[in-house]
C-alpha atoms as a PDB file:
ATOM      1  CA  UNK A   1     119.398 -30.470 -59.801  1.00  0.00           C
ATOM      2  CA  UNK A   2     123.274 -29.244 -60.288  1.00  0.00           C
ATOM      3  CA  UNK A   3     126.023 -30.626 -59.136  1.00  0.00           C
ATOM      4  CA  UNK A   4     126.906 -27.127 -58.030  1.00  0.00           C
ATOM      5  CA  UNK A   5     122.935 -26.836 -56.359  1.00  0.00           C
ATOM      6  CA  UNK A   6     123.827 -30.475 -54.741  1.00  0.00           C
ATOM      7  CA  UNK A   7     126.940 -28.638 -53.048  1.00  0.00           C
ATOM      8  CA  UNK A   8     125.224 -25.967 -51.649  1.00  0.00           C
ATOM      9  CA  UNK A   9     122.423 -27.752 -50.249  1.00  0.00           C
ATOM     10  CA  UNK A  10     124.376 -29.725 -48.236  1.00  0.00           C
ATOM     11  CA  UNK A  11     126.985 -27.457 -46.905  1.00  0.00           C
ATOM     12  CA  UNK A  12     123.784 -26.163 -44.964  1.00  0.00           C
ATOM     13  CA  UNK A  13     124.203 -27.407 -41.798  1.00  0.00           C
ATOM     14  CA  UNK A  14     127.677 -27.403 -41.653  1.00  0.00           C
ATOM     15  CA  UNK A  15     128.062 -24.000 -42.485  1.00  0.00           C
ATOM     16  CA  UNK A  16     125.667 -23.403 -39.483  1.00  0.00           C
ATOM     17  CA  UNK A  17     127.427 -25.551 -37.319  1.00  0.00           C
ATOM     18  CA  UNK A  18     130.890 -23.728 -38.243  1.00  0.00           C
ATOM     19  CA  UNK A  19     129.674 -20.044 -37.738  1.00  0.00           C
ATOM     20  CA  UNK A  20     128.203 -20.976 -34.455  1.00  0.00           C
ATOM     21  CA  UNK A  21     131.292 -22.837 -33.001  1.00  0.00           C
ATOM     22  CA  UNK A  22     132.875 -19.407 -34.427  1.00  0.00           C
ATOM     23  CA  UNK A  23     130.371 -17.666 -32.612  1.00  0.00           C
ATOM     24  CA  UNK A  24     131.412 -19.020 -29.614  1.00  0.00           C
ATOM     25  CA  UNK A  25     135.313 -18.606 -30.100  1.00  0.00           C
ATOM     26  CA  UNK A  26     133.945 -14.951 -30.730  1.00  0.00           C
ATOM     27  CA  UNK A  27     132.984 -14.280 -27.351  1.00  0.00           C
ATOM     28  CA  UNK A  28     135.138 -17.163 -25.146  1.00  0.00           C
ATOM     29  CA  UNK A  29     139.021 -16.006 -27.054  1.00  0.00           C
ATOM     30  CA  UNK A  30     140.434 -12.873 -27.998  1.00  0.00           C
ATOM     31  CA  UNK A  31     137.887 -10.547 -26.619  1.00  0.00           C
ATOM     32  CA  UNK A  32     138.965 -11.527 -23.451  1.00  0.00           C
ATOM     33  CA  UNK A  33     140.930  -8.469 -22.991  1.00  0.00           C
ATOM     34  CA  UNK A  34     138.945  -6.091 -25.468  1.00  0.00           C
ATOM     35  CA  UNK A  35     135.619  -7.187 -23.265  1.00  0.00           C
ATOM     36  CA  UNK A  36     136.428  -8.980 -20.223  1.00  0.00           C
ATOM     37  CA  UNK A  37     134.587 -12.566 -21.459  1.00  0.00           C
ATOM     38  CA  UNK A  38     136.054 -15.736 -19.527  1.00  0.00           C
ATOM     39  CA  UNK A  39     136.275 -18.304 -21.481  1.00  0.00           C
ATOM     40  CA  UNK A  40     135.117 -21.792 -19.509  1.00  0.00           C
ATOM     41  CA  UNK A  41     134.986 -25.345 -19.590  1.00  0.00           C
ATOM     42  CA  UNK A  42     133.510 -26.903 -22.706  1.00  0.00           C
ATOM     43  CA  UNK A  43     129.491 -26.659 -21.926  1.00  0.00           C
ATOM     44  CA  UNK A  44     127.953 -30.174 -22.943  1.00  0.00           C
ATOM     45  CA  UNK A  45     129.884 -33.077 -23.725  1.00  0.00           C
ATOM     46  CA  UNK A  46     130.205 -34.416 -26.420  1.00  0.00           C
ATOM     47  CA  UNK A  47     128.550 -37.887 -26.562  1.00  0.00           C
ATOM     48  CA  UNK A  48     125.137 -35.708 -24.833  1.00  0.00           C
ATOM     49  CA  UNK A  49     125.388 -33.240 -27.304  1.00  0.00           C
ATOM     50  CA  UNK A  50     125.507 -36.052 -30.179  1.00  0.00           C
ATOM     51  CA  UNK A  51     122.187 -37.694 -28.583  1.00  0.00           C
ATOM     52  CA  UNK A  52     120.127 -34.165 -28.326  1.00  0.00           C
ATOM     53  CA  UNK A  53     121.245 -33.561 -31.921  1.00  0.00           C
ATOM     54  CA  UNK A  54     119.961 -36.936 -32.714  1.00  0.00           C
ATOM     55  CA  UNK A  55     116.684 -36.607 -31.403  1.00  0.00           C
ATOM     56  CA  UNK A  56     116.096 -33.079 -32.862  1.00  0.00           C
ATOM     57  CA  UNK A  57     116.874 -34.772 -36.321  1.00  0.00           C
ATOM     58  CA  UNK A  58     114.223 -37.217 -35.383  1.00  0.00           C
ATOM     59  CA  UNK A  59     111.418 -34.458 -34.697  1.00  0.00           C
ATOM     60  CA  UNK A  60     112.363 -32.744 -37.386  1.00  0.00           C
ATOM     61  CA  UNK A  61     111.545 -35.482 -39.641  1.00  0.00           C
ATOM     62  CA  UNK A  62     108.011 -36.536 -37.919  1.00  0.00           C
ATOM     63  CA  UNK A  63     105.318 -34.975 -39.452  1.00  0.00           C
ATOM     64  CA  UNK A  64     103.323 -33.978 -36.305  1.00  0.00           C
ATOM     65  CA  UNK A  65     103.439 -30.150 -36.386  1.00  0.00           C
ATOM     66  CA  UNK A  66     104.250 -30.077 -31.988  1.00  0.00           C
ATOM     67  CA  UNK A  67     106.938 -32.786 -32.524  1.00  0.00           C
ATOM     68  CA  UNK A  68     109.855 -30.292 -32.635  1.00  0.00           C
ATOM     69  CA  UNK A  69     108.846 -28.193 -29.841  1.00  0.00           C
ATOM     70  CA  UNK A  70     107.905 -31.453 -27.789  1.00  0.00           C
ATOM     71  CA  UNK A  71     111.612 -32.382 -28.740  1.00  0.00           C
ATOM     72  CA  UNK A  72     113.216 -29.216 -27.598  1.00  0.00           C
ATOM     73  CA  UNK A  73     110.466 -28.767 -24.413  1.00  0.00           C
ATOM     74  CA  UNK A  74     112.644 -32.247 -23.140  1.00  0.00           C
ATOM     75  CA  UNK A  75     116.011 -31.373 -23.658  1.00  0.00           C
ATOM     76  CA  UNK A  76     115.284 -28.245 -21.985  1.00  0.00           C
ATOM     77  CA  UNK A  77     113.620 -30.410 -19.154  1.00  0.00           C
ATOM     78  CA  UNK A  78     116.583 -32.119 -19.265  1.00  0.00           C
ATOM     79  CA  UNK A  79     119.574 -29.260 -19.115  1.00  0.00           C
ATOM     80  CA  UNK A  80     120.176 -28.027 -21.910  1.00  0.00           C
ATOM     81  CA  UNK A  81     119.741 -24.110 -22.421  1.00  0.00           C
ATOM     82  CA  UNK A  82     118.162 -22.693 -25.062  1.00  0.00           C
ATOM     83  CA  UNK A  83     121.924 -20.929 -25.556  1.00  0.00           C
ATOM     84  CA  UNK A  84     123.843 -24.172 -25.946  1.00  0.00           C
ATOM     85  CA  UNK A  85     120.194 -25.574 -27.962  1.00  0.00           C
ATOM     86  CA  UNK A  86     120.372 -22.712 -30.720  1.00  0.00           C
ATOM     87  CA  UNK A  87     124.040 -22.622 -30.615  1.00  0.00           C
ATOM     88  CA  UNK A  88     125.030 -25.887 -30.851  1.00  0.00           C
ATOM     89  CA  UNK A  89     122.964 -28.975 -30.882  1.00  0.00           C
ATOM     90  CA  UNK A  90     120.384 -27.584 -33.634  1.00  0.00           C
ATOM     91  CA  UNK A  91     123.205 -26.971 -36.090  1.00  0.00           C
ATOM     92  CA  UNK A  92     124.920 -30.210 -35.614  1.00  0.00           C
ATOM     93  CA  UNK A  93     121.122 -31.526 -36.285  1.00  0.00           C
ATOM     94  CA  UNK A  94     120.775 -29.747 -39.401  1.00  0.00           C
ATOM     95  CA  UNK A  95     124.288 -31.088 -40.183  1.00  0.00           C
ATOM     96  CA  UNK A  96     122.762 -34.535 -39.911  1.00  0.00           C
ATOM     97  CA  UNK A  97     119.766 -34.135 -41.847  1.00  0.00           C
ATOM     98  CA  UNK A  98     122.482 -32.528 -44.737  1.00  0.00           C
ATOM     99  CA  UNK A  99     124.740 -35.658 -44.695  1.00  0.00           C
ATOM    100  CA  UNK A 100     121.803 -37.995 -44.865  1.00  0.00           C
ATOM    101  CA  UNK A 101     120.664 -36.755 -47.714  1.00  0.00           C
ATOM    102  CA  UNK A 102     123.752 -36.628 -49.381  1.00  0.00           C
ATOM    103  CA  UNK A 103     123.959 -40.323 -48.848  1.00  0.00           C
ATOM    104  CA  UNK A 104     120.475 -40.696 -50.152  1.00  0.00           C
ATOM    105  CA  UNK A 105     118.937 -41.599 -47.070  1.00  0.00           C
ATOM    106  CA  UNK A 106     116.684 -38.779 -47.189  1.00  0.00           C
ATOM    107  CA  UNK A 107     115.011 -37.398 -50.151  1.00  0.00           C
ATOM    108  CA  UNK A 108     115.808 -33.550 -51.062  1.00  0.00           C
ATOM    109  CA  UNK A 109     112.173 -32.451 -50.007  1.00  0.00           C
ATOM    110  CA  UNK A 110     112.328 -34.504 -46.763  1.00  0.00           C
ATOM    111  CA  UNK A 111     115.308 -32.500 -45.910  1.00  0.00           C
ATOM    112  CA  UNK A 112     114.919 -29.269 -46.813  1.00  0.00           C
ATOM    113  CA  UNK A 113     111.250 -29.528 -44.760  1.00  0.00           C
ATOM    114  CA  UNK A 114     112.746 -30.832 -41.613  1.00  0.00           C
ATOM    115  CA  UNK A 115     116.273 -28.147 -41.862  1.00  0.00           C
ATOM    116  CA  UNK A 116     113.311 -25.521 -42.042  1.00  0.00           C
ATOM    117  CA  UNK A 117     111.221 -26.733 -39.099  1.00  0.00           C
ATOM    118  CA  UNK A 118     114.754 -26.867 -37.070  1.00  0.00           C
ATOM    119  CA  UNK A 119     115.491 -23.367 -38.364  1.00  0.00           C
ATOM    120  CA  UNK A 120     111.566 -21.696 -37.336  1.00  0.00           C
ATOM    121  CA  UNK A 121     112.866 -23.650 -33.737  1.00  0.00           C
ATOM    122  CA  UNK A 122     115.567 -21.564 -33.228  1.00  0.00           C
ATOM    123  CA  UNK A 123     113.383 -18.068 -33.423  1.00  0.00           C
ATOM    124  CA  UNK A 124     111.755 -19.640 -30.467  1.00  0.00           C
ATOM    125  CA  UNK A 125     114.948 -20.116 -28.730  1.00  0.00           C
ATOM    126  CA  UNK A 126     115.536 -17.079 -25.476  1.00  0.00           C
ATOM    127  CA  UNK A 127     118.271 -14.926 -25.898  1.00  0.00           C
ATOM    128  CA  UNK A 128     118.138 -13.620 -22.053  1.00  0.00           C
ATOM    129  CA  UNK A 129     120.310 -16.251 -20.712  1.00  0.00           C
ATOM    130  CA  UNK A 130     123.927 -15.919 -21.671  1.00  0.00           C
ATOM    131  CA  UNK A 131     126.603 -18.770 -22.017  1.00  0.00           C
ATOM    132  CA  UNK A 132     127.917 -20.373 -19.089  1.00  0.00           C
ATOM    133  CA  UNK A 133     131.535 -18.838 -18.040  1.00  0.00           C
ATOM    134  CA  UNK A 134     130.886 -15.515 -20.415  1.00  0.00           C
ATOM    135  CA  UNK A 135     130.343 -12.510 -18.834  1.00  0.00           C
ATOM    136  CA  UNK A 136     128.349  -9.799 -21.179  1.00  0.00           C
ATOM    137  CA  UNK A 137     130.695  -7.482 -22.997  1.00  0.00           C
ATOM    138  CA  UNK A 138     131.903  -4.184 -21.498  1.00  0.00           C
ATOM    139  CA  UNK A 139     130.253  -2.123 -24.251  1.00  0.00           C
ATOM    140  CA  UNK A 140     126.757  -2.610 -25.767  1.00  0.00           C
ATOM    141  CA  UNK A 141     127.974  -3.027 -29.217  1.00  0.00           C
ATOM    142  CA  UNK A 142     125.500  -2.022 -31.997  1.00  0.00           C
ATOM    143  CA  UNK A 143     125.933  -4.341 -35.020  1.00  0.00           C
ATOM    144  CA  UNK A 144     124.523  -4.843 -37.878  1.00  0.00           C
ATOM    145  CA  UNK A 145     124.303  -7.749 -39.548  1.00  0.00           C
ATOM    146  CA  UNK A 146     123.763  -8.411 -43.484  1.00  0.00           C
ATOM    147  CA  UNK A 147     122.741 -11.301 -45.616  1.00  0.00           C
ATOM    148  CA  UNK A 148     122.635 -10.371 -49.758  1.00  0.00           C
ATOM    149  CA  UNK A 149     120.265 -10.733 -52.095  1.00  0.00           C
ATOM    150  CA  UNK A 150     120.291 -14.584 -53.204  1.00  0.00           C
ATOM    151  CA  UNK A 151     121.973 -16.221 -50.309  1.00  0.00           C
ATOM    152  CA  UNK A 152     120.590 -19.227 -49.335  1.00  0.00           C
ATOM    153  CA  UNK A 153     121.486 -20.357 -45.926  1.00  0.00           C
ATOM    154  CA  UNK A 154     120.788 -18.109 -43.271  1.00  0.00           C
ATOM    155  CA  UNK A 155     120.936 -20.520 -40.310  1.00  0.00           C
ATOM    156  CA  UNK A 156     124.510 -19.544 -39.626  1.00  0.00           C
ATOM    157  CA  UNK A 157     123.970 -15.542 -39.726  1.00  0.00           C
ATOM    158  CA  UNK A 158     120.632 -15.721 -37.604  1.00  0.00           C
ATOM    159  CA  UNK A 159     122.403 -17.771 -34.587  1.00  0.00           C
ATOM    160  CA  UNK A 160     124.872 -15.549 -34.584  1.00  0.00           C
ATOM    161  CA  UNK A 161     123.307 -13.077 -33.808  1.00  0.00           C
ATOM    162  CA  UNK A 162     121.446 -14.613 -31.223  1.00  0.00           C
ATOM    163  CA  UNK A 163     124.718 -15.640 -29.909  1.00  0.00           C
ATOM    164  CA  UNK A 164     125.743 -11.766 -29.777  1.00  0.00           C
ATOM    165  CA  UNK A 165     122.403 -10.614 -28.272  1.00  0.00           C
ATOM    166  CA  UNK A 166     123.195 -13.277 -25.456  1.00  0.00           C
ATOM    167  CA  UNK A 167     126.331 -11.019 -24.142  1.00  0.00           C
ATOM    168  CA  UNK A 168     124.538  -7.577 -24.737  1.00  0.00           C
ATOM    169  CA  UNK A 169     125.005  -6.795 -28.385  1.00  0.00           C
ATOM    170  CA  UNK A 170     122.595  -4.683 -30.070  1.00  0.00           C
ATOM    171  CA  UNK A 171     121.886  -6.391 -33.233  1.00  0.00           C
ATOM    172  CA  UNK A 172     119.869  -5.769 -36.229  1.00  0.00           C
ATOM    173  CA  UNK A 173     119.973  -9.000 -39.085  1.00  0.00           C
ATOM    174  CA  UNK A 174     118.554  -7.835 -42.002  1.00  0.00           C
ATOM    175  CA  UNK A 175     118.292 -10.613 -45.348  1.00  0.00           C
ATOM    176  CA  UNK A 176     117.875 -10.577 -48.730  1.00  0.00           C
ATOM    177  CA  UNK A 177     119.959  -6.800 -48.621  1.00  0.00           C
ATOM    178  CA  UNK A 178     120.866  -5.257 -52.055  1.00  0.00           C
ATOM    179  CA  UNK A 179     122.681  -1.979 -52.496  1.00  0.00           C
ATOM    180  CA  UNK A 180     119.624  -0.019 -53.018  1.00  0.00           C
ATOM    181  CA  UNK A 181     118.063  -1.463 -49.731  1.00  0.00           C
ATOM    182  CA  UNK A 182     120.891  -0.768 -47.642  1.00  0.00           C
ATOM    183  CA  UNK A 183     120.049   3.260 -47.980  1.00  0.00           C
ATOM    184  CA  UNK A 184     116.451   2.076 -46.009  1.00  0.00           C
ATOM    185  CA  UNK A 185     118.117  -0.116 -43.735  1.00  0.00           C
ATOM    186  CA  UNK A 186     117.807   1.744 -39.807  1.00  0.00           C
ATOM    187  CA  UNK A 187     117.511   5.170 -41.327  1.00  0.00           C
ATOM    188  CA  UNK A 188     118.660   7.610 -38.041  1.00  0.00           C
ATOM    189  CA  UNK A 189     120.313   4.149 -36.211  1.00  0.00           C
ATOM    190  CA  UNK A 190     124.354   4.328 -35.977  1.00  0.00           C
ATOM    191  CA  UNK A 191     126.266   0.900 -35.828  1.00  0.00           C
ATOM    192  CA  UNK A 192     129.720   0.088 -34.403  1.00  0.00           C
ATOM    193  CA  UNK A 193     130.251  -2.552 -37.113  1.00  0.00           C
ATOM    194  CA  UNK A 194     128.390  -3.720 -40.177  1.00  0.00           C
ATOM    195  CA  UNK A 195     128.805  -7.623 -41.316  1.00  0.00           C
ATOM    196  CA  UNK A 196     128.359  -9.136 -44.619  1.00  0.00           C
ATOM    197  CA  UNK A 197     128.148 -12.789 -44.605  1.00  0.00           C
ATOM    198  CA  UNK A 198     128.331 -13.473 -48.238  1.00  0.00           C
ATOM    199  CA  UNK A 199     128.041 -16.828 -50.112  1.00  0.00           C
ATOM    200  CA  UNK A 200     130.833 -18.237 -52.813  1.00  0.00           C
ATOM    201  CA  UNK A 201     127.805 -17.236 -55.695  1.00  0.00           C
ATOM    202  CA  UNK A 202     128.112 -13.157 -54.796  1.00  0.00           C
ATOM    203  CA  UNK A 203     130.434 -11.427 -57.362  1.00  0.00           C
ATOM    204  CA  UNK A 204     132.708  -8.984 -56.344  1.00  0.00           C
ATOM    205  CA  UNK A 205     130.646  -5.888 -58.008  1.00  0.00           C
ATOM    206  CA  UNK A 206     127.474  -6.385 -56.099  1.00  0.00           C
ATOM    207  CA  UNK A 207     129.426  -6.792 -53.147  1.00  0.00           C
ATOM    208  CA  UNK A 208     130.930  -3.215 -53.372  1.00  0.00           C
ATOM    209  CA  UNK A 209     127.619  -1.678 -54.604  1.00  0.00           C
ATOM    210  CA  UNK A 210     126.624  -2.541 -50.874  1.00  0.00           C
ATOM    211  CA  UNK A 211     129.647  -1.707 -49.286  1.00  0.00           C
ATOM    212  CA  UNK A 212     129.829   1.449 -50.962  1.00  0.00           C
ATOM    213  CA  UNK A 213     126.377   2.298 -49.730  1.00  0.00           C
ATOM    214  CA  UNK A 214     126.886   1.265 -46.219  1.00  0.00           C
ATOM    215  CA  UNK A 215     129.782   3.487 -46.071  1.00  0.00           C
ATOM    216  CA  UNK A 216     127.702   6.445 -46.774  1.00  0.00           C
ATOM    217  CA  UNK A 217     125.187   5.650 -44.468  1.00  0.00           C
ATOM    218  CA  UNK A 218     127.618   4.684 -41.398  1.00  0.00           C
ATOM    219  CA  UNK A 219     130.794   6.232 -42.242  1.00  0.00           C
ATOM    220  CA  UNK A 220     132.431   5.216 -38.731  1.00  0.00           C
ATOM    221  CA  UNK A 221     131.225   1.776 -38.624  1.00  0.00           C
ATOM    222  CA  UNK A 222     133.840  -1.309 -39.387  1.00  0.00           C
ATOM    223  CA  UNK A 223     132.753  -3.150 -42.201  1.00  0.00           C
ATOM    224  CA  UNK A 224     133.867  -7.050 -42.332  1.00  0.00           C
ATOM    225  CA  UNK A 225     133.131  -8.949 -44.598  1.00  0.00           C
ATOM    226  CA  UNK A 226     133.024 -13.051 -43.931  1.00  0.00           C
ATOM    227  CA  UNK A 227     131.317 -16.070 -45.239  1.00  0.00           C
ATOM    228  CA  UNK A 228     131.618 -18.566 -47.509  1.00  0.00           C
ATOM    229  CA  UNK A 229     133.110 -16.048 -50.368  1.00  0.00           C
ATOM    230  CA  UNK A 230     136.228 -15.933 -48.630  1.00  0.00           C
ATOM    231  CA  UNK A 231     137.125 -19.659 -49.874  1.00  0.00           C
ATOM    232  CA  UNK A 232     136.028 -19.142 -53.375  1.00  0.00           C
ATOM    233  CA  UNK A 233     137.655 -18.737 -56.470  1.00  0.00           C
ATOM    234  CA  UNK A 234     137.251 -15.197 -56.526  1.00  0.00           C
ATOM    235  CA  UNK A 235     139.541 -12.229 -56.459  1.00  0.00           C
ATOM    236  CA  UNK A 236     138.427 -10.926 -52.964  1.00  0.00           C
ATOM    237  CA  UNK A 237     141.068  -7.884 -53.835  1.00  0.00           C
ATOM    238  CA  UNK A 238     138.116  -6.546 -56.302  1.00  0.00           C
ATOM    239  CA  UNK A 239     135.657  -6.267 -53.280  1.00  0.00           C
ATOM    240  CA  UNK A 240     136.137  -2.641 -52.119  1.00  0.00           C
ATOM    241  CA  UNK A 241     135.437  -0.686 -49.220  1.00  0.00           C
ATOM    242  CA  UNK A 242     136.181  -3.210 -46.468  1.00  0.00           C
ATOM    243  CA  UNK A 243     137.982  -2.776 -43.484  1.00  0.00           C
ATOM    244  CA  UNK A 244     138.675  -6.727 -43.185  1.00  0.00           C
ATOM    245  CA  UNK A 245     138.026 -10.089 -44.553  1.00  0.00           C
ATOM    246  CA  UNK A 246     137.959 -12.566 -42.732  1.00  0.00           C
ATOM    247  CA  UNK A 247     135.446 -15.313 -40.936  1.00  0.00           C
ATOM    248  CA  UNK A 248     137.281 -15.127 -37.214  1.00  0.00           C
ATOM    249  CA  UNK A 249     134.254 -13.666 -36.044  1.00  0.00           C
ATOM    250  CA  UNK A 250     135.811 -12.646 -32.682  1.00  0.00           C
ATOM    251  CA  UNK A 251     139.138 -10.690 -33.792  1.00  0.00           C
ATOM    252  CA  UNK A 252     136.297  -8.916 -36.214  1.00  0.00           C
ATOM    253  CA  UNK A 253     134.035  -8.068 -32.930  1.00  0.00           C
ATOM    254  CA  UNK A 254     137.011  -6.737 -31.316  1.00  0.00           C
ATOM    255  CA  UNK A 255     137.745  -4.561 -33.898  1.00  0.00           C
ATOM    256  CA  UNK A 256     134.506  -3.203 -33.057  1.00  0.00           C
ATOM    257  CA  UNK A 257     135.092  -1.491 -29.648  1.00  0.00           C
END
C-alpha cells in the first residue's frame, strides 16, 4: 500500500465527521435568515457523545452480524436520535476506527470491514425526525447531490444528505457520476442546486466535463463545488462552470433559495 493510499484511508472518518459538523452549521448559521432555522443549544454533550461513539466502534469490530444494530437499538433506547446517531456519533466512530489503524492497532482489513458495517448503519438511520432547535426550511429545496467516478469515501456526502432531507430538502445522491452519466441523471427532474463533492485525486478536466454537462441539463441550478479538492495542490481556477467553491455547506445552501 502507498503512502498516498495510507493517507486517504485514514482521512475517512474524519472527513465524515467534518462534512457532518458542516452539515449542521449548514442548517443551525447563516440560513437563519434565508430559511428561518434556529440554531440551539449544542445537542449531546460531549463526554456522552465520546461513550456512544465508543461503543459503536466496539460493534463494529465484533463479528456477530446483529451486533451493530443491537449497538445502535441501545443508544436509541437510551436518547439518542437517529439524527444526532447518523450525524454525529457514527462519524466520530468511524474516526476512531481510522486513527486506530493508523497507529497499528487495527489491521487495514479489520478497519475497512467495521467503517463499512458503520456506514450500511447509517442507511438504516430515519430521516423523519429533524434536529432539535431547527425548524424545516421555508422552501423545499431540490438538490442534487454528486459523488465522481473514483471517489472513495462517501460517508460524508450520504449524511449529508440525510442531514438535508431532515429539514425538508428534496435530495437525490447519485455516486460514481461521470460526464456521460450526468445526461441520465433525473431526466425531466429540475434542481435548485447541484453539488460536487470531489476528492484531492479528481483533475480539473474531468471535473468540467461534468460541470459542463450539468449545465446543459439544469441551466438554472447553482453548481458548488466542495470537498476535499479544494485543499489540494491543484489549480481550482482550471475547473470551469462553477458558480462557487467552497466547503461552507450552509452559505452554498443559501445560495440556493
Amino acid at each position: 500500500m502507498t503512502h498516498h493510499q495510507h493517507t486517504d484511508l485514514v482521512s475517512k472518518g474524519n472527513e465524515a465527521a467534518q462534512v457532518a459538523q458542516i452539515a449542521i452549521k449548514v442548517l443551525a448559521g447563516s440560513l437563519n435568515q434565508a430559511s428561518g432555522l434556529d440554531e440551539g443549544p449544542p445537542l449531546v454533550p460531549a463526554i456522552i457523545t465520546s461513550q456512544a461513539s465508543q461503543r459503536l466502534v466496539n460493534a463494529s469490530l465484533d463479528p456477530k452480524k446483529t451486533a451493530v444494530s443491537s449497538a445502535i437499538n441501545k443508544l436509541q433506547a437510551a436518547g439518542f436520535s437517529d439524527f444526532i446517531l447518523f450525524s454525529q456519533i457514527i462519524p466520530a466512530a468511524v474516526h476512531q476506527l481510522g486513527l486506530a489503524w493508523e497507529n497499528d492497532d487495527l489491521s487495514f482489513f479489520a478497519m475497512t470491514l467495521s467503517a463499512s458495517r458503520l456506514q450500511i448503519a447509517v442507511h438504516g438511520l430515519s430521516e423523519t425526525e429533524g434536529p432539535a432547535g431547527i425548524n424545516r426550511l421555508s422552501k423545499e429545496l431540490s438538490l442534487l447531490i454528486i459523488v465522481p467516478e473514483g471517489t472513495q469515501h462517501t460517508l460524508g456526502a450520504i449524511i449529508l444528505g440525510k442531514t438535508l432531507r431532515c429539514v425538508g430538502a428534496r435530495i437525490k445522491l447519485e455516486m460514481g457520476v461521470t460526464a456521460s452519466r450526468v445526461h441520465q441523471i433525473g431526466a425531466g427532474e429540475q434542481f435548485d442546486g447541484v453539488f460536487i463533492s470531489a476528492s484531492a485525486r479528481d483533475s480539473a478536466k474531468k471535473l468540467s466535463e461534468i460541470i459542463s454537462n450539468v449545465r446543459y441539463n439544469w441551466s438554472t441550478a447553482k453548481v458548488i463545488l466542495g470537498g476535499g479538492i479544494l485543499s489540494a495542490q491543484v489549480n481550482l481556477d482550471a475547473v470551469m462552470g462553477t458558480d462557487y467553491k467552497t466547503n461552507d455547506w450552509k452559505a452554498a445552501v443559501a445560495q440556493c433559495f
